[in-house]
PDB file of N, CA and C in Angstrom:
ATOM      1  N   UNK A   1     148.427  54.558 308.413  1.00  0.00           N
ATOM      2  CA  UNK A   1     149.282  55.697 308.644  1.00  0.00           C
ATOM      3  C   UNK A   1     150.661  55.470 308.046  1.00  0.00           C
ATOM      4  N   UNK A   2     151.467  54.322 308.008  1.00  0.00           N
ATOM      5  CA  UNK A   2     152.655  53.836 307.940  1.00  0.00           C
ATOM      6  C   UNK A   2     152.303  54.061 305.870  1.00  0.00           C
ATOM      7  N   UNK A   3     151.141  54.120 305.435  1.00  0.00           N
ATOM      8  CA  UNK A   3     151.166  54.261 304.021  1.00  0.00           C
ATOM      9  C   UNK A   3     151.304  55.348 303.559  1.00  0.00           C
ATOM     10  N   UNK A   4     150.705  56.255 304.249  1.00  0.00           N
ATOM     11  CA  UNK A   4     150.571  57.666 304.328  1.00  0.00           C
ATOM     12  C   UNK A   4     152.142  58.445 304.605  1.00  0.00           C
ATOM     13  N   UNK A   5     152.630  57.914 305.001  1.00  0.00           N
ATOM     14  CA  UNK A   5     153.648  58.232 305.606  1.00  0.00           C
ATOM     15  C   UNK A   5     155.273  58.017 304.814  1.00  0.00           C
ATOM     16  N   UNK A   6     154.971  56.704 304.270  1.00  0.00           N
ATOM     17  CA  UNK A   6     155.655  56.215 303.020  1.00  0.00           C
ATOM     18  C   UNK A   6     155.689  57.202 301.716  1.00  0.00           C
ATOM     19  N   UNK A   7     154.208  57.428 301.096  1.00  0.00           N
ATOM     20  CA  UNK A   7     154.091  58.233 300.099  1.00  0.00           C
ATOM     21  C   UNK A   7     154.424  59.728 300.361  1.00  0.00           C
ATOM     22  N   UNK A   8     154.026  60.502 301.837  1.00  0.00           N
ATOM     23  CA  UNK A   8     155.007  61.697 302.421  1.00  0.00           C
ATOM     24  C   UNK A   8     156.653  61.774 301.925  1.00  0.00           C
ATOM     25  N   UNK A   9     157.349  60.524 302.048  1.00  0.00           N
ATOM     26  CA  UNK A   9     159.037  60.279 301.754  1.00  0.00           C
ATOM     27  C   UNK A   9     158.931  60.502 300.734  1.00  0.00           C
ATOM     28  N   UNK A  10     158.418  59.648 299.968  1.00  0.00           N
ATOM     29  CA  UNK A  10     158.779  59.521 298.901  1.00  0.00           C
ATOM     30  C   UNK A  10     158.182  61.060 297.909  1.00  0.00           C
ATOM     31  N   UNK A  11     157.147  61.217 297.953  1.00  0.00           N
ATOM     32  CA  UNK A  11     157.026  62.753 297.534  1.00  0.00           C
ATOM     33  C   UNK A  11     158.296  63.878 298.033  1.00  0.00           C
ATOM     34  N   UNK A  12     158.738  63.830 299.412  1.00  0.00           N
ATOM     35  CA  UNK A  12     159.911  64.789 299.760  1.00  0.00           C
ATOM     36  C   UNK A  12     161.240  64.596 299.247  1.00  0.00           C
ATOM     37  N   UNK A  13     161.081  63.205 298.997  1.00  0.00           N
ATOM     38  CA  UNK A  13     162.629  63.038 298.113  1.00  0.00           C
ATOM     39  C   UNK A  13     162.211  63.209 296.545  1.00  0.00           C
ATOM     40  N   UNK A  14     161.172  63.895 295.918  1.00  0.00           N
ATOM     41  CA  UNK A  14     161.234  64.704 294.592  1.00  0.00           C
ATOM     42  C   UNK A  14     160.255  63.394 293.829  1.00  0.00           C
ATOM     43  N   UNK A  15     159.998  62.514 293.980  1.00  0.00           N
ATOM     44  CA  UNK A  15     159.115  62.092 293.427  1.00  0.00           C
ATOM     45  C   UNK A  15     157.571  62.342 293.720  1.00  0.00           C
ATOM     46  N   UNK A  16     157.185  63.033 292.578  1.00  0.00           N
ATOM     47  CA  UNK A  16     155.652  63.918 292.625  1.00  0.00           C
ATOM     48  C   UNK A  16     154.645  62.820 292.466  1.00  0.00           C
ATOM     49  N   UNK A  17     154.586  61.939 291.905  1.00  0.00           N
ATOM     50  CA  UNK A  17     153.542  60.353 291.860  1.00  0.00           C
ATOM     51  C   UNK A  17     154.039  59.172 292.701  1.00  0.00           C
ATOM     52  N   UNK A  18     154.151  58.800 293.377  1.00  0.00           N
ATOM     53  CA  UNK A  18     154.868  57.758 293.960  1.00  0.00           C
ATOM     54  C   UNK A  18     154.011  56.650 293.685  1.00  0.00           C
ATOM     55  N   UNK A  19     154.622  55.730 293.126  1.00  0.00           N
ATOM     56  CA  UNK A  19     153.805  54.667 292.472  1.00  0.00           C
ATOM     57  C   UNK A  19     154.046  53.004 293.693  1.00  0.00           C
ATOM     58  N   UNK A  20     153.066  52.692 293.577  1.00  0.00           N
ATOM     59  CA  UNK A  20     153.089  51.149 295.107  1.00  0.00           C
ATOM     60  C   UNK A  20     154.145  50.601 294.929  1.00  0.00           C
ATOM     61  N   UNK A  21     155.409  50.204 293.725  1.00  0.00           N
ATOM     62  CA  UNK A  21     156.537  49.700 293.925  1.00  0.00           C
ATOM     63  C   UNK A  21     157.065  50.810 294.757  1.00  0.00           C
ATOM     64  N   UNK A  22     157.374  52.028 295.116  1.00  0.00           N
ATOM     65  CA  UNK A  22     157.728  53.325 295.337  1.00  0.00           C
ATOM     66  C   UNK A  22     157.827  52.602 296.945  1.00  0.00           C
ATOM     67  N   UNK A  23     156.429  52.883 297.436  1.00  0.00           N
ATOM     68  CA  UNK A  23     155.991  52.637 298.799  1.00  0.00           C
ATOM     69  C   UNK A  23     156.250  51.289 299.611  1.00  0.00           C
ATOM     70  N   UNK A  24     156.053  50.207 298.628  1.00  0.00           N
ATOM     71  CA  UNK A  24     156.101  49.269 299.182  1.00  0.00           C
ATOM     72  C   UNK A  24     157.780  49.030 299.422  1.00  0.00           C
ATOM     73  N   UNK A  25     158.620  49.467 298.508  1.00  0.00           N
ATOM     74  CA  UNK A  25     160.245  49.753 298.368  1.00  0.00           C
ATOM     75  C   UNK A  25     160.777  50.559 299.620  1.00  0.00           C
ATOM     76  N   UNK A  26     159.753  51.801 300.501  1.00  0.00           N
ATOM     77  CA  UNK A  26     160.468  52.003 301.443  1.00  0.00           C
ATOM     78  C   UNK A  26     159.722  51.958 302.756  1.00  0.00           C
ATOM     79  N   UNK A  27     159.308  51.482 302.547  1.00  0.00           N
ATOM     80  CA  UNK A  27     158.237  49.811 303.577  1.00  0.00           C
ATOM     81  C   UNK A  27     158.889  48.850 303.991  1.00  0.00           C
ATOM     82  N   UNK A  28     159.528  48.243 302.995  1.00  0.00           N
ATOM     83  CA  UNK A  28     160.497  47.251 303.052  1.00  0.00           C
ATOM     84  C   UNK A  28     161.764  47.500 303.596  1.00  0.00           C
ATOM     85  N   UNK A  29     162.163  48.697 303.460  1.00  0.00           N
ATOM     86  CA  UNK A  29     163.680  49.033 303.968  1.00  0.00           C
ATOM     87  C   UNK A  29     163.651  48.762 305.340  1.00  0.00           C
ATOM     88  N   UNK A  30     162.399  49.591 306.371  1.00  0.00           N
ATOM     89  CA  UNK A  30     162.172  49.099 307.523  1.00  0.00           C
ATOM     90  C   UNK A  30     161.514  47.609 307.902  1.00  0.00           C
ATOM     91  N   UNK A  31     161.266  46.881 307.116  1.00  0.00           N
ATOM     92  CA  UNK A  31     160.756  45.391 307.152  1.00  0.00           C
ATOM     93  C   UNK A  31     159.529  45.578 308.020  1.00  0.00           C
ATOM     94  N   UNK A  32     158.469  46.263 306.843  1.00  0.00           N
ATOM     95  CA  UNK A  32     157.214  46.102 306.914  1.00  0.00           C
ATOM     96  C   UNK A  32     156.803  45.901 305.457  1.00  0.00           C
ATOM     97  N   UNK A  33     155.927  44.915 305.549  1.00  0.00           N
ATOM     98  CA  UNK A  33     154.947  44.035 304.613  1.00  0.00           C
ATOM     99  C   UNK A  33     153.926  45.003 304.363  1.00  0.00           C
ATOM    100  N   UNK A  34     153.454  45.295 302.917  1.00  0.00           N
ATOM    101  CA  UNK A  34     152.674  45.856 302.573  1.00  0.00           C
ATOM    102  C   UNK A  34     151.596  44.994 301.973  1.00  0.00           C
ATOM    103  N   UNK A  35     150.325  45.656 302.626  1.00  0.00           N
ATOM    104  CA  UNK A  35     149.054  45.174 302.347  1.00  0.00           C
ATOM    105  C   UNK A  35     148.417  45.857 301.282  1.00  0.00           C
ATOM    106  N   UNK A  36     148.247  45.179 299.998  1.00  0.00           N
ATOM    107  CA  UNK A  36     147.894  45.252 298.743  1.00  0.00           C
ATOM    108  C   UNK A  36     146.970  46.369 299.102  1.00  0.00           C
ATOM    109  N   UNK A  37     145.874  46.334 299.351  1.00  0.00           N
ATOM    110  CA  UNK A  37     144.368  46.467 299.826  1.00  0.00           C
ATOM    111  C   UNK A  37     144.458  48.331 300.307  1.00  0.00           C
ATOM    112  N   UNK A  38     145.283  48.424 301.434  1.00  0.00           N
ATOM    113  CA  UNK A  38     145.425  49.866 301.857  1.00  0.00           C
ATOM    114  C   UNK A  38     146.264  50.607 300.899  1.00  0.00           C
ATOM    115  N   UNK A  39     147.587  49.904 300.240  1.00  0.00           N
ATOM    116  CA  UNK A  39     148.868  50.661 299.572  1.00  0.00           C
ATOM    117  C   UNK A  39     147.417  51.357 298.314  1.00  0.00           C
ATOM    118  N   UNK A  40     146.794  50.243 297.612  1.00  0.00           N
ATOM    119  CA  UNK A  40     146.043  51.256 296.664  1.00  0.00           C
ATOM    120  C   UNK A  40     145.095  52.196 297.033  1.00  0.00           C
ATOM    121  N   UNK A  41     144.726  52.457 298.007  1.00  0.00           N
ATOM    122  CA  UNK A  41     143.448  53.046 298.492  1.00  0.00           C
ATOM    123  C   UNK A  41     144.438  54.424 298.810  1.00  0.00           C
ATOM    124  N   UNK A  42     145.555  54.608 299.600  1.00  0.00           N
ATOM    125  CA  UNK A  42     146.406  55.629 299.961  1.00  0.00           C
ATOM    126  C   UNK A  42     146.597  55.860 297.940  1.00  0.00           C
ATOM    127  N   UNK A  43     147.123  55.116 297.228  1.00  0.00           N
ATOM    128  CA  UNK A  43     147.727  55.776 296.341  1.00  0.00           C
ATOM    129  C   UNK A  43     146.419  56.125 295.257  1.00  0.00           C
ATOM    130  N   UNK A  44     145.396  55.582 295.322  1.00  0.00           N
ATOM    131  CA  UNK A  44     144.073  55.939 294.470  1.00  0.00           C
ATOM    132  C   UNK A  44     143.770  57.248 295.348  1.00  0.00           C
ATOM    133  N   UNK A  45     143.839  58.050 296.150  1.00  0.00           N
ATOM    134  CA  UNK A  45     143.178  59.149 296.717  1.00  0.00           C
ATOM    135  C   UNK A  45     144.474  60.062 297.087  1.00  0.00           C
ATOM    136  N   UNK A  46     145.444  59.962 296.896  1.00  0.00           N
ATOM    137  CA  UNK A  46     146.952  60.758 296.656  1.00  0.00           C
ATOM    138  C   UNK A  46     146.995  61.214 295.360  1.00  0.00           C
ATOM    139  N   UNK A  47     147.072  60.291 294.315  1.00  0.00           N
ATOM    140  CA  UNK A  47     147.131  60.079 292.779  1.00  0.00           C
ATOM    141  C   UNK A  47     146.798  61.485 292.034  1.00  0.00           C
ATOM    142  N   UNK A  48     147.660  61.914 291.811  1.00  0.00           N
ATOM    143  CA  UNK A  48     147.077  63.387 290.969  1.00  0.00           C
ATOM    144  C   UNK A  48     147.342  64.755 291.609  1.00  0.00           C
ATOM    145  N   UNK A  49     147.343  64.173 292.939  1.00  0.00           N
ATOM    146  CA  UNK A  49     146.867  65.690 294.184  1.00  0.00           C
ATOM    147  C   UNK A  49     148.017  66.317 293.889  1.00  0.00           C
ATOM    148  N   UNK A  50     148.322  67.255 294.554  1.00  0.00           N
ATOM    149  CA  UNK A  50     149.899  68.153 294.997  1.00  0.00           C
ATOM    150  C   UNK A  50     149.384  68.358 296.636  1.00  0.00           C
ATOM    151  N   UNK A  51     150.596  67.364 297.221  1.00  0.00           N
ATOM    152  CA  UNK A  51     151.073  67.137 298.549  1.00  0.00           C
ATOM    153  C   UNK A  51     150.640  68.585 299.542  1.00  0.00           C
ATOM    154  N   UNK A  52     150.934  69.425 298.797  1.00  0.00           N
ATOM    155  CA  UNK A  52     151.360  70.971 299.747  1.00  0.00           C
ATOM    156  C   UNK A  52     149.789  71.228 299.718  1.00  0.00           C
ATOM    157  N   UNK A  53     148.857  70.779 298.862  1.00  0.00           N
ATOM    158  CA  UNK A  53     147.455  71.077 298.800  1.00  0.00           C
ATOM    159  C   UNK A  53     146.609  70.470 299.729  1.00  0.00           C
ATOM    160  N   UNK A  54     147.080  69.178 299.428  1.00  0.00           N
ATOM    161  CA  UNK A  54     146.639  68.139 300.706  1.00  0.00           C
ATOM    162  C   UNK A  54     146.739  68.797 302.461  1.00  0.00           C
ATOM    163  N   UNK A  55     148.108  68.610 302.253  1.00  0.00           N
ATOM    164  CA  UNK A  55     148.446  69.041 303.927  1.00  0.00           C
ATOM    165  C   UNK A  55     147.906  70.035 304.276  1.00  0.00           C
ATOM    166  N   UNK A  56     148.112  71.474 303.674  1.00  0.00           N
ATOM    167  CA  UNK A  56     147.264  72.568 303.748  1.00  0.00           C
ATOM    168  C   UNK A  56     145.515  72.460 304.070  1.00  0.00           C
ATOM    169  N   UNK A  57     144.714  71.763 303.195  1.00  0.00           N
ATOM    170  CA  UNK A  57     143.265  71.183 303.327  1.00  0.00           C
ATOM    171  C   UNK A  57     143.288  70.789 304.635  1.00  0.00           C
ATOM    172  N   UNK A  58     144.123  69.831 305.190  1.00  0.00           N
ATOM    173  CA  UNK A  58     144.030  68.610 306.632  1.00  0.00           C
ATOM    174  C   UNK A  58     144.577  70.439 307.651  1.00  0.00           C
ATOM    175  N   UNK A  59     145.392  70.808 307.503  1.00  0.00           N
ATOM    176  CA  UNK A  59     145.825  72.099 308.716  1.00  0.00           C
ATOM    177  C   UNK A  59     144.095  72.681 308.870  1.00  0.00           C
ATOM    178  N   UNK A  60     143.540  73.542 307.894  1.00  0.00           N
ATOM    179  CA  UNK A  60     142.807  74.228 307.986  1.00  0.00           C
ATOM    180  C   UNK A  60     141.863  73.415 308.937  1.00  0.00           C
ATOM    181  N   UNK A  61     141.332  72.032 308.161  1.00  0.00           N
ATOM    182  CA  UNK A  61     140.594  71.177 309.327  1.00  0.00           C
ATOM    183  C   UNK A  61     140.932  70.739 310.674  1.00  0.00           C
ATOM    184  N   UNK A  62     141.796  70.403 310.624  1.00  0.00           N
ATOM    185  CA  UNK A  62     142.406  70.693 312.026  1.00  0.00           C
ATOM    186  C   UNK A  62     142.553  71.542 312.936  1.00  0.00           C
ATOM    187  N   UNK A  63     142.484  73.000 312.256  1.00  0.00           N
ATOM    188  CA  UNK A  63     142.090  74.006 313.225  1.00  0.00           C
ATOM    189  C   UNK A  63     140.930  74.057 313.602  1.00  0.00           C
ATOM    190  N   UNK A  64     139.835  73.709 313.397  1.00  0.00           N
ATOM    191  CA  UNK A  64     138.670  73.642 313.758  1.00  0.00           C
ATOM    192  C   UNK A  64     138.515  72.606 314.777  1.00  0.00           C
ATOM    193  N   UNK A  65     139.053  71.963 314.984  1.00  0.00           N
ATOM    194  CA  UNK A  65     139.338  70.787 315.683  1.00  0.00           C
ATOM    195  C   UNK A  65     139.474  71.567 317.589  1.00  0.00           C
ATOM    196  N   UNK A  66     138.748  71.451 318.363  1.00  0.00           N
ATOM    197  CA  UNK A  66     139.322  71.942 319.954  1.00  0.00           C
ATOM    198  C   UNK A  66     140.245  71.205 320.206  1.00  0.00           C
ATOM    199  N   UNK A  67     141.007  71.850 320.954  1.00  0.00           N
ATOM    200  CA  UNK A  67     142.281  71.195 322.074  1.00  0.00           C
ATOM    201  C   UNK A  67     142.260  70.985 323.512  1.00  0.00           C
ATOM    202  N   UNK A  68     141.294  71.480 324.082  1.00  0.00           N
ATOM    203  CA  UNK A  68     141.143  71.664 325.120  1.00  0.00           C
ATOM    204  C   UNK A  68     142.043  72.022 326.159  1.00  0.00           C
ATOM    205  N   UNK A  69     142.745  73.240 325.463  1.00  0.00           N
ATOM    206  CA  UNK A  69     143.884  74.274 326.024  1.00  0.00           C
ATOM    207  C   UNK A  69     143.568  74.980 327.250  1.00  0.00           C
ATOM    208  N   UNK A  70     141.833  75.494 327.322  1.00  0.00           N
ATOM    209  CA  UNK A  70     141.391  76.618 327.899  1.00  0.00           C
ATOM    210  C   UNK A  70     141.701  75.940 329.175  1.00  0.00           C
ATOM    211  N   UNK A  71     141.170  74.885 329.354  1.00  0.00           N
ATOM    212  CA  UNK A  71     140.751  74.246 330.770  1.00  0.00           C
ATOM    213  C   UNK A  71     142.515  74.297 331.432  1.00  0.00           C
ATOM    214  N   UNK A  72     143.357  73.553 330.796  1.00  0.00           N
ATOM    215  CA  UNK A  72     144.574  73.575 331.074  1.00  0.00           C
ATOM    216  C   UNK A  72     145.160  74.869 331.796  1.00  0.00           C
ATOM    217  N   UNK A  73     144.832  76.158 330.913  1.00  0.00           N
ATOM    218  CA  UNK A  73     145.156  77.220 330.682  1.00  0.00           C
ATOM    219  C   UNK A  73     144.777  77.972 332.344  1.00  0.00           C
ATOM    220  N   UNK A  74     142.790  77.345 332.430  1.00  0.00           N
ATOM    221  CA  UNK A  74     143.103  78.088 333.537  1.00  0.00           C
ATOM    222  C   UNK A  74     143.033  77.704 335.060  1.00  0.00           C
ATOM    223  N   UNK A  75     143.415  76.294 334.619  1.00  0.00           N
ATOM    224  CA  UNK A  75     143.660  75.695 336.095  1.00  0.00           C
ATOM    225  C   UNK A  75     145.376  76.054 336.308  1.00  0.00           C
ATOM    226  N   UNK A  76     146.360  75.810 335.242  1.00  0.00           N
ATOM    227  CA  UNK A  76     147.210  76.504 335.536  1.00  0.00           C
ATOM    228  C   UNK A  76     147.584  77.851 336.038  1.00  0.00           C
ATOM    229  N   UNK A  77     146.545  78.653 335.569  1.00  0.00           N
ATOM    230  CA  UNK A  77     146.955  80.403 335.855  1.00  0.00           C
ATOM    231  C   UNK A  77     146.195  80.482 337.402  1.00  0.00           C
ATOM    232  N   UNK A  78     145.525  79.572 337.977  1.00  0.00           N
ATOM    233  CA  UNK A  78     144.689  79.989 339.233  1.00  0.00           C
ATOM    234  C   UNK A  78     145.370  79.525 340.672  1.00  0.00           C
ATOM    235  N   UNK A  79     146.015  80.116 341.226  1.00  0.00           N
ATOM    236  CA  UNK A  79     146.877  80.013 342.570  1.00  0.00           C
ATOM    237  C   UNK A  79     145.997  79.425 343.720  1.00  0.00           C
ATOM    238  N   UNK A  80     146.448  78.178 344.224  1.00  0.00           N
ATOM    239  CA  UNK A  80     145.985  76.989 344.865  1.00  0.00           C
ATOM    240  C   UNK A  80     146.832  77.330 346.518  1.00  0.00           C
ATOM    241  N   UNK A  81     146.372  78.026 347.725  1.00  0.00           N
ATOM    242  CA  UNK A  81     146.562  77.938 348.726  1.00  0.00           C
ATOM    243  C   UNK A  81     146.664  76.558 349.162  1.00  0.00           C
ATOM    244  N   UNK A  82     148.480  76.426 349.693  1.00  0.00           N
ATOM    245  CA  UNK A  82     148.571  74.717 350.371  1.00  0.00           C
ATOM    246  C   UNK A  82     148.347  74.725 352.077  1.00  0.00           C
ATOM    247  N   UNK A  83     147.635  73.882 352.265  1.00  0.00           N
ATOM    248  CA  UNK A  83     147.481  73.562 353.917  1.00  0.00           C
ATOM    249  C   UNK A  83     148.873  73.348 354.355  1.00  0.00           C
ATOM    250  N   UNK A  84     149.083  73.635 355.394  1.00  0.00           N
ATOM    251  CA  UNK A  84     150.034  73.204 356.064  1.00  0.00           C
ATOM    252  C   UNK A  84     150.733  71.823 356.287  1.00  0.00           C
ATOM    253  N   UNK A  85     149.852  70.997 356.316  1.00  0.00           N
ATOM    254  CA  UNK A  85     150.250  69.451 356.015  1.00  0.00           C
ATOM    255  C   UNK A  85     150.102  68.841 355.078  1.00  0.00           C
ATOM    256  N   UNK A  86     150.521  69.515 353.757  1.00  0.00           N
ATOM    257  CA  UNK A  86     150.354  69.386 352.729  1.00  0.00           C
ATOM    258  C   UNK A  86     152.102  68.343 351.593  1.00  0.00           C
ATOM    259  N   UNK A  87     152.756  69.430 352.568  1.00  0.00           N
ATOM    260  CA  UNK A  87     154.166  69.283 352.413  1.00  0.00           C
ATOM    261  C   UNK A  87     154.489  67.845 351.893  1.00  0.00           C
ATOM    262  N   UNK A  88     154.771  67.048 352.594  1.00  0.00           N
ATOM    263  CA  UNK A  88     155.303  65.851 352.908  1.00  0.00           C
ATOM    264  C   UNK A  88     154.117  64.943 351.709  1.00  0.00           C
ATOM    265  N   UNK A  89     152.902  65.187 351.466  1.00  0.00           N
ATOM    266  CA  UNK A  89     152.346  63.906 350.323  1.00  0.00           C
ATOM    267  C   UNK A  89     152.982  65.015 349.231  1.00  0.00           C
ATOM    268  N   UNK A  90     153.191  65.850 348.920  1.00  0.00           N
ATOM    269  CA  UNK A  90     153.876  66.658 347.570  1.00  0.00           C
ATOM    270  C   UNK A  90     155.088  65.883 347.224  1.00  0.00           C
ATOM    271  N   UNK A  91     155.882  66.137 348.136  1.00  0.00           N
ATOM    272  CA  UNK A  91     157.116  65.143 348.137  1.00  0.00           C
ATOM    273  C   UNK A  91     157.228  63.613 347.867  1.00  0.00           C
ATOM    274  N   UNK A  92     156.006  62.897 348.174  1.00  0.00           N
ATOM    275  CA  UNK A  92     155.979  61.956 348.060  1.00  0.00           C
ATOM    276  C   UNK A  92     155.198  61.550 346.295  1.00  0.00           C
ATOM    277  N   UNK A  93     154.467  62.020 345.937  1.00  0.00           N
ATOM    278  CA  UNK A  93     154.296  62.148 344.928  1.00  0.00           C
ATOM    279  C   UNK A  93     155.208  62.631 343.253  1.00  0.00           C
ATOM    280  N   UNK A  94     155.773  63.566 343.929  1.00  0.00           N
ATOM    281  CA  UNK A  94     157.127  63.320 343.301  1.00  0.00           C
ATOM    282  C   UNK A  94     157.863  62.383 342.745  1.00  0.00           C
ATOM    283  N   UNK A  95     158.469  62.063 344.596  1.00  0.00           N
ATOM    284  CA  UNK A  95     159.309  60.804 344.144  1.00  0.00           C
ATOM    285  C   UNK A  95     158.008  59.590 343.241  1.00  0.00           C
ATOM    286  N   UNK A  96     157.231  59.228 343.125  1.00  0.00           N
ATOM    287  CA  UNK A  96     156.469  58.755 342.214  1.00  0.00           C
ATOM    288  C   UNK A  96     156.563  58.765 340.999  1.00  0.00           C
ATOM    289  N   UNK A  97     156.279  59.991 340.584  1.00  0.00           N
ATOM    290  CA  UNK A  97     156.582  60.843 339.422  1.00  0.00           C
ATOM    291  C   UNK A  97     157.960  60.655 338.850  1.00  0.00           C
ATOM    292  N   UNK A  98     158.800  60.599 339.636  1.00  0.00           N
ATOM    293  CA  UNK A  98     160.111  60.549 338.994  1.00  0.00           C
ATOM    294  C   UNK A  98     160.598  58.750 338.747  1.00  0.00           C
ATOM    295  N   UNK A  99     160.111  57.851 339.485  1.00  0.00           N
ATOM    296  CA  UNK A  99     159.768  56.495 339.388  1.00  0.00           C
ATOM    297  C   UNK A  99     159.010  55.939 337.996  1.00  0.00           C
ATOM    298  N   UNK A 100     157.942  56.639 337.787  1.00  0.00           N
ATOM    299  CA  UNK A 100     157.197  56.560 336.242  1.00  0.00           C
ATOM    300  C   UNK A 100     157.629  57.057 335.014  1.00  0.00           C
ATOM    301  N   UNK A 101     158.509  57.919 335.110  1.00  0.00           N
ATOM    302  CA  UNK A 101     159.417  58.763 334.058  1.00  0.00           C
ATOM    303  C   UNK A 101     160.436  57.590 333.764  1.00  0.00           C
ATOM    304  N   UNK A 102     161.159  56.730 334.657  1.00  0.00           N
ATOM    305  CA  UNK A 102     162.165  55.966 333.680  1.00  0.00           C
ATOM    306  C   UNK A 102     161.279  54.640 333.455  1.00  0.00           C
ATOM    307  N   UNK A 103     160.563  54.802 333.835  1.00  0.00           N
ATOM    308  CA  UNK A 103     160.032  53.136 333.266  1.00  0.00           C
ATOM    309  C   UNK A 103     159.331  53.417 331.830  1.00  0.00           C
ATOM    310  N   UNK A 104     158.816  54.814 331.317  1.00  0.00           N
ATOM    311  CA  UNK A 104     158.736  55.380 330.047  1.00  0.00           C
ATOM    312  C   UNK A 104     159.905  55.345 329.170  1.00  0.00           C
ATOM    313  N   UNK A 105     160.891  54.921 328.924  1.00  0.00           N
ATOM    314  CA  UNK A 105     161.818  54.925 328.465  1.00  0.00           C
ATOM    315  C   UNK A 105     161.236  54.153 327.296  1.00  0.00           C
ATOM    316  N   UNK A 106     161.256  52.515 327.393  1.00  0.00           N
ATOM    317  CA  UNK A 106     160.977  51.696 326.305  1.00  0.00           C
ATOM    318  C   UNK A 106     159.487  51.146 326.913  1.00  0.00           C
ATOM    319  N   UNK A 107     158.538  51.659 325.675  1.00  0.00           N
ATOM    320  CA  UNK A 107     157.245  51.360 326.050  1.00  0.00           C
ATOM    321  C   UNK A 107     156.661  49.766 325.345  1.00  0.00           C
ATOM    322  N   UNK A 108     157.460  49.366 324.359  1.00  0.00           N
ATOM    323  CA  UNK A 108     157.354  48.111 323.949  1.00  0.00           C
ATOM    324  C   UNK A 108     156.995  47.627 322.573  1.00  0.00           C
ATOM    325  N   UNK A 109     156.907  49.139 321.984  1.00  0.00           N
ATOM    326  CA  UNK A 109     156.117  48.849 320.695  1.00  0.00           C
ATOM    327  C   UNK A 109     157.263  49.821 319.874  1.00  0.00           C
ATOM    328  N   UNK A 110     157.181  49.704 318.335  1.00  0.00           N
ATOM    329  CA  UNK A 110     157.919  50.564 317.410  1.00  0.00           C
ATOM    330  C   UNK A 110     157.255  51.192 316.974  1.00  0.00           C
ATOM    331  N   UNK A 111     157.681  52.346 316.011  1.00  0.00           N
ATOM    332  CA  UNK A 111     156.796  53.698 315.470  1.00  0.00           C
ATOM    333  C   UNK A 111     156.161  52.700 314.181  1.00  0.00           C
ATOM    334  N   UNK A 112     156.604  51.625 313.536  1.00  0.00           N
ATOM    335  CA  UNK A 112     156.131  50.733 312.362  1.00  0.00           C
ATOM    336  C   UNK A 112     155.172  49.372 312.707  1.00  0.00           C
ATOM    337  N   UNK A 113     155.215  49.221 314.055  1.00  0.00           N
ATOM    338  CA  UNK A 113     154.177  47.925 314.808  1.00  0.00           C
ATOM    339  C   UNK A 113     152.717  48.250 313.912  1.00  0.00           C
TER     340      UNK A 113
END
């Protein structure tokens, strides 16, 4: 992904071929090591294309792709009568909830790991 992602830059900053010195050059800026092996395989199946053709191809497939929105959709829209002693574990769950939210802060890894 991190190759894929490289040759994305470098195509948006106006270079239409981005050649493995290209990639591996802003690979390196973030001090990641490029592996011979993947950099050509990303740039042998990039090589030639036009970017906007690519991405476009991957959207269309991707729409075909489920999300599994519906289910979301209609457990959200369906109104859940609370028992009366319901109160007090809501609250407590919460405070839970709000306990797990800052420990998400730094999960331990970088977007380049």
């Amino acid at each position: 992904m991190r190759y894929v992602a490289a040759y994305l830059l470098a195509a948006l900053g106006g270079n239409t071929s981005p050649s493995a010195k290209d990639i591996r050059d802003i690979l390196a800026s973030v001090g990641i090591e490029a592996d011979d092996q993947r950099l050509d395989k990303v740039i042998s199946e990039l090589n030639g294309k036009d970017i906007n053709d690519v991405l476009n191809s991957g959207m269309s497939k991707l729409a075909s792709v489920p999300a599994g929105g519906a289910v979301a959709v209609a457990a959200a829209g369906a109104p859940v009568a609370a028992a009366p002693g319901a109160t007090p574990a809501a609250e407590e769950k919460k405070e839970t909830k709000e306990e797990s939210e800052e420990s998400d802060e730094d999960m331990g890894f970088g977007l380049f790991d």
